[in-house]
Protein backbone atom coordinates (compact mmCIF):
# COMPACT_ATOMS: atom_id res chain seq x y z
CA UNK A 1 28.49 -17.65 4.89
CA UNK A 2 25.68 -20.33 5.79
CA UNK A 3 22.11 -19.90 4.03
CA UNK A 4 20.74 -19.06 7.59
CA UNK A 5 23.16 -16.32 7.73
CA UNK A 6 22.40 -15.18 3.79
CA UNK A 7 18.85 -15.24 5.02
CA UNK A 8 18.76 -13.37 7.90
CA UNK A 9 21.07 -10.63 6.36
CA UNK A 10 18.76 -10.25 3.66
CA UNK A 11 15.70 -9.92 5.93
CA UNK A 12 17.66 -7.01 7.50
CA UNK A 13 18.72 -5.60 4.60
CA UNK A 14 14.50 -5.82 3.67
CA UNK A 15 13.76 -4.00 7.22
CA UNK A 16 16.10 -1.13 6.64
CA UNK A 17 15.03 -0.88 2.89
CA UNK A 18 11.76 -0.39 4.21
CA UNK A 19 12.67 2.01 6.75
CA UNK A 20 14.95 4.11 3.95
CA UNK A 21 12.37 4.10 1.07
CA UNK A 22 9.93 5.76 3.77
CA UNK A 23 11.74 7.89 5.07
CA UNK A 24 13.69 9.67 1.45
CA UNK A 25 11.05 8.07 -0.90
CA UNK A 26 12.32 4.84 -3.04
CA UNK A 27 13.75 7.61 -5.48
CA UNK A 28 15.90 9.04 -3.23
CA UNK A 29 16.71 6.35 -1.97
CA UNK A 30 20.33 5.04 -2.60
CA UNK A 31 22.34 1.45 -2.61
CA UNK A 32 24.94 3.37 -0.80
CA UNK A 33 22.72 4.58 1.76
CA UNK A 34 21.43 1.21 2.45
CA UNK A 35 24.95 -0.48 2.69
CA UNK A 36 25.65 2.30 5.21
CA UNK A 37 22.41 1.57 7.54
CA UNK A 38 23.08 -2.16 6.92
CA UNK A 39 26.82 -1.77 8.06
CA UNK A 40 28.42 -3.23 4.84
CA UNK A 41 30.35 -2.15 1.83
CA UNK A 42 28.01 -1.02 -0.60
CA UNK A 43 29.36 -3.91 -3.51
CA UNK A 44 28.74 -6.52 -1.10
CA UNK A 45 25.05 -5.80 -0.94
CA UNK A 46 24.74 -7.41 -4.25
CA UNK A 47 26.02 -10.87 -2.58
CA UNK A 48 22.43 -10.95 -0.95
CA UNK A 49 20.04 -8.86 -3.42
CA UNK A 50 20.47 -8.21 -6.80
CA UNK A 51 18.68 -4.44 -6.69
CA UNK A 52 17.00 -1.49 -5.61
CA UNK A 53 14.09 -2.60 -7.42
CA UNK A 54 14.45 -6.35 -6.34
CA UNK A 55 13.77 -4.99 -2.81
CA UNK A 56 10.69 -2.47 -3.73
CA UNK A 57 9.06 -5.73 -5.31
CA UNK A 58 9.81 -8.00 -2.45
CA UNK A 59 8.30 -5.12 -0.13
CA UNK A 60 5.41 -4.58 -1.66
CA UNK A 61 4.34 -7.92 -2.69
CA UNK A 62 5.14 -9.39 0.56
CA UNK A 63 3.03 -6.88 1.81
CA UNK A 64 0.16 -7.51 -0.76
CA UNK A 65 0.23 -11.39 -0.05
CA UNK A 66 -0.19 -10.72 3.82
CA UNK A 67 -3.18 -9.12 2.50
CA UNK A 68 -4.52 -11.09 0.55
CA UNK A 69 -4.44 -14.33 2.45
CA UNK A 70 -5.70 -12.52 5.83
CA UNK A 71 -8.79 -11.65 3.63
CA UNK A 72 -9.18 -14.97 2.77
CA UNK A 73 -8.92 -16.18 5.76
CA UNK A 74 -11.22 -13.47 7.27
CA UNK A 75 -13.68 -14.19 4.19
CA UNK A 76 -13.76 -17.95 5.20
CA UNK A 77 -14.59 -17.60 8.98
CA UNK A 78 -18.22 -18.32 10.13
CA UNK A 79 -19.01 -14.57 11.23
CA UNK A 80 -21.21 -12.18 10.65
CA UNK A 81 -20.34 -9.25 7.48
CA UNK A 82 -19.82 -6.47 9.87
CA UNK A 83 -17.77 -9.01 11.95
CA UNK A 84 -15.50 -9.52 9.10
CA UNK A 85 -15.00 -5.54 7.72
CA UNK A 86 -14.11 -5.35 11.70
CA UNK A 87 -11.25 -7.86 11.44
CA UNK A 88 -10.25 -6.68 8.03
CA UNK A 89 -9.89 -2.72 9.92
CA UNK A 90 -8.37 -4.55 12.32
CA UNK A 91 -6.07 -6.14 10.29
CA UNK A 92 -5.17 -2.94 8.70
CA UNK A 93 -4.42 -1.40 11.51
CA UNK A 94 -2.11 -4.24 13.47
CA UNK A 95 0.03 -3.89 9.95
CA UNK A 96 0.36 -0.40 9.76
CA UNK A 97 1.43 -0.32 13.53
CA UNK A 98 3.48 -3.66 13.39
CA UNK A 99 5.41 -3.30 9.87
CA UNK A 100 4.96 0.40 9.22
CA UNK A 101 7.69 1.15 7.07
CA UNK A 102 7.10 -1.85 4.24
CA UNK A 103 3.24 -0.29 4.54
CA UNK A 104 4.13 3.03 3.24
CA UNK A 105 6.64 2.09 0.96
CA UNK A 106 3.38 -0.42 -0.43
CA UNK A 107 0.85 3.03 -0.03
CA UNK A 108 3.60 5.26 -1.86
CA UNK A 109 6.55 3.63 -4.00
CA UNK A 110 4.44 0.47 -5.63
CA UNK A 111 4.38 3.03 -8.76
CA UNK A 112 8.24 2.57 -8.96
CA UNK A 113 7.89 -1.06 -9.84
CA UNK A 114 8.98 -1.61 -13.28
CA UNK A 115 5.98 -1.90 -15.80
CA UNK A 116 5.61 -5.67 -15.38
CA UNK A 117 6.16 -5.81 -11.66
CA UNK A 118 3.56 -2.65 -11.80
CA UNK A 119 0.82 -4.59 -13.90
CA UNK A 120 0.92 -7.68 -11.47
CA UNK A 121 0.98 -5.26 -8.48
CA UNK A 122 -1.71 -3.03 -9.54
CA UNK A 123 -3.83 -6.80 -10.91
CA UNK A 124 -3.28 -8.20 -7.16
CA UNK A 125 -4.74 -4.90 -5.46
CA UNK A 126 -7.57 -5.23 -7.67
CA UNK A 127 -8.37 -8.51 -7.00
CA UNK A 128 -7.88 -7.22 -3.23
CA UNK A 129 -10.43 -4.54 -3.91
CA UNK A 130 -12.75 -6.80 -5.20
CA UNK A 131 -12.74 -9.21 -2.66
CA UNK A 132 -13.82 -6.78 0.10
CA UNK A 133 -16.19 -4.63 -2.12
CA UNK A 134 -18.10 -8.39 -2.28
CA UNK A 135 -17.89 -8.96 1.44
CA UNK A 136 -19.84 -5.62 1.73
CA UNK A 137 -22.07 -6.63 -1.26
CA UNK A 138 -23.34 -9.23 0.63
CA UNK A 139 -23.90 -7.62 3.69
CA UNK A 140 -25.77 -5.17 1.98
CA UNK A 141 -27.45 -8.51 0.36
CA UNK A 142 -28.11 -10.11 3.78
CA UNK A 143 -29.62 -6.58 5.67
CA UNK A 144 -26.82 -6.37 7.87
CA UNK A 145 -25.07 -3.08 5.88
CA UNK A 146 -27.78 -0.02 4.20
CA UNK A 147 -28.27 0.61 0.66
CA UNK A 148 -25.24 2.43 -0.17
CA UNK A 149 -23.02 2.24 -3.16
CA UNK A 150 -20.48 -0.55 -2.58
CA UNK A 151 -17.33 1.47 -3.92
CA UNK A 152 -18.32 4.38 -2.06
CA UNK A 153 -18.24 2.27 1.16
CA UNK A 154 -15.35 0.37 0.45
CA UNK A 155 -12.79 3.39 -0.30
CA UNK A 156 -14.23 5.28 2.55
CA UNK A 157 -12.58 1.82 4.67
CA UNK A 158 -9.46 1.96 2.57
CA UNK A 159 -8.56 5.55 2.94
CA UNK A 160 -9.72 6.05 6.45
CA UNK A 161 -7.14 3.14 7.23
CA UNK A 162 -4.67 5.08 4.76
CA UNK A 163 -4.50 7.82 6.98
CA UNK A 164 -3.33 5.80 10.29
CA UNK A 165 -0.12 5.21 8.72
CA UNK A 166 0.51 9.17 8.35
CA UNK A 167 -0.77 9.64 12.56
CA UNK A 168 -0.05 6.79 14.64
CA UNK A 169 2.74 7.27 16.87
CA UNK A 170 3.00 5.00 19.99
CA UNK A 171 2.94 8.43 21.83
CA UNK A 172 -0.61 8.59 20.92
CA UNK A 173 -1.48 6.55 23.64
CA UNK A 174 -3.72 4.24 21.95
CA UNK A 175 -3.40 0.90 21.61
CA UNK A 176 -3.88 -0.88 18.35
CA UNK A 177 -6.94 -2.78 19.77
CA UNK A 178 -8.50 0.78 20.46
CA UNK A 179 -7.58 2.16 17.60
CA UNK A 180 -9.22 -0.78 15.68
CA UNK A 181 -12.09 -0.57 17.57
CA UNK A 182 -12.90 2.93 17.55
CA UNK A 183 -12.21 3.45 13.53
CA UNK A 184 -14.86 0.13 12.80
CA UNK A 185 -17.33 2.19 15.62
CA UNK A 186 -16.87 5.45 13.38
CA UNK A 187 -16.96 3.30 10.14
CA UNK A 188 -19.77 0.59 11.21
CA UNK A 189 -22.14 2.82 12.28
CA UNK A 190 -21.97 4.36 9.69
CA UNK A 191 -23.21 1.58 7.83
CA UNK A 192 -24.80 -1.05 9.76
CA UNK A 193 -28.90 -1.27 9.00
């Protein structure tokens, strides 16, 4: 088998771990299951990951890094503070609809990772946390955001985001552009100055 090959089998077998964690939890959750989705015997699994827990880690700290570097990439663009919470809800929201499954197994099954994997993961969404609750400290700073208590504002964003992973459907009928835009409207307003 080729490298491409070994690659792209793994980045299936990363899809449908996603998709199984999320739907039976990472607990329930088996190798065999996997192999079965995956359409290969479950020994030969371990020819392109070593384990369950290899996978959670790769999941979730993929996920984290796509985060993190959008932020800093959002952080870094010549906009206004509101203009940037926008694109980070916005960014939020095109994950959530785009890689839905590795999102939820990041919202739910991170506390699965093994105690060092866990203290790196739960460092990195810190440093996550941070980052934003600054871009909304200097809003607040500049006039452009009220008075308000910066962690109040910034788990507000984070768990009204939360929730789109547990609603959106494509049956909605919304788009992710509308979705975005409405949830910064709801959001924004209420804390633009």
């Amino acid at each position: 088998m080729t490298s491409v090959q070994k690659i792209t089998k793994r980045a299936i077998i990363l899809k449908e771990a996603a998709k199984l964690f999320k739907e039976k939890g990472f607990g329930g959750a088996t190798m065999r299951d996997l192999a079965e989705r995956v359409g290969i015997e479950a020994a030969s699994m371990y020819n392109h990951i070593r384990s369950k827990d290899e996978l959670l880690e790769e999941i979730c700290f993929g996920i984290g890094r796509k985060y993190d570097e959008q932020l800093s990439q959002i952080d870094q663009k010549k906009i206004t503070y509101p203009e940037k919470i926008e694109a980070v809800i916005a960014f939020h929201i095109q994950m959530i609809i785009e890689d839905a499954n590795a999102v939820s197994v990041l919202n739910n099954d991170w506390k699965f990772l093994n105690s060092g994997q866990m203290i790196e993961f739960k460092a990195m969404r810190n440093e996550y946390e941070k980052h934003l609750a600054a871009l909304i400290s200097k809003g607040i700073e500049q006039g452009a955001f009220k008075k308000i208590n910066v962690s109040v504002a910034l788990f507000t964003i984070l768990s009204s985001l939360r929730w789109v992973e547990l609603w959106y459907k494509p049956s909605r009928g919304i788009s992710k552009e509308d979705l975005a835009k409405d949830i910064s409207a709801i959001l924004m307003n209420g804390v633009k100055a």
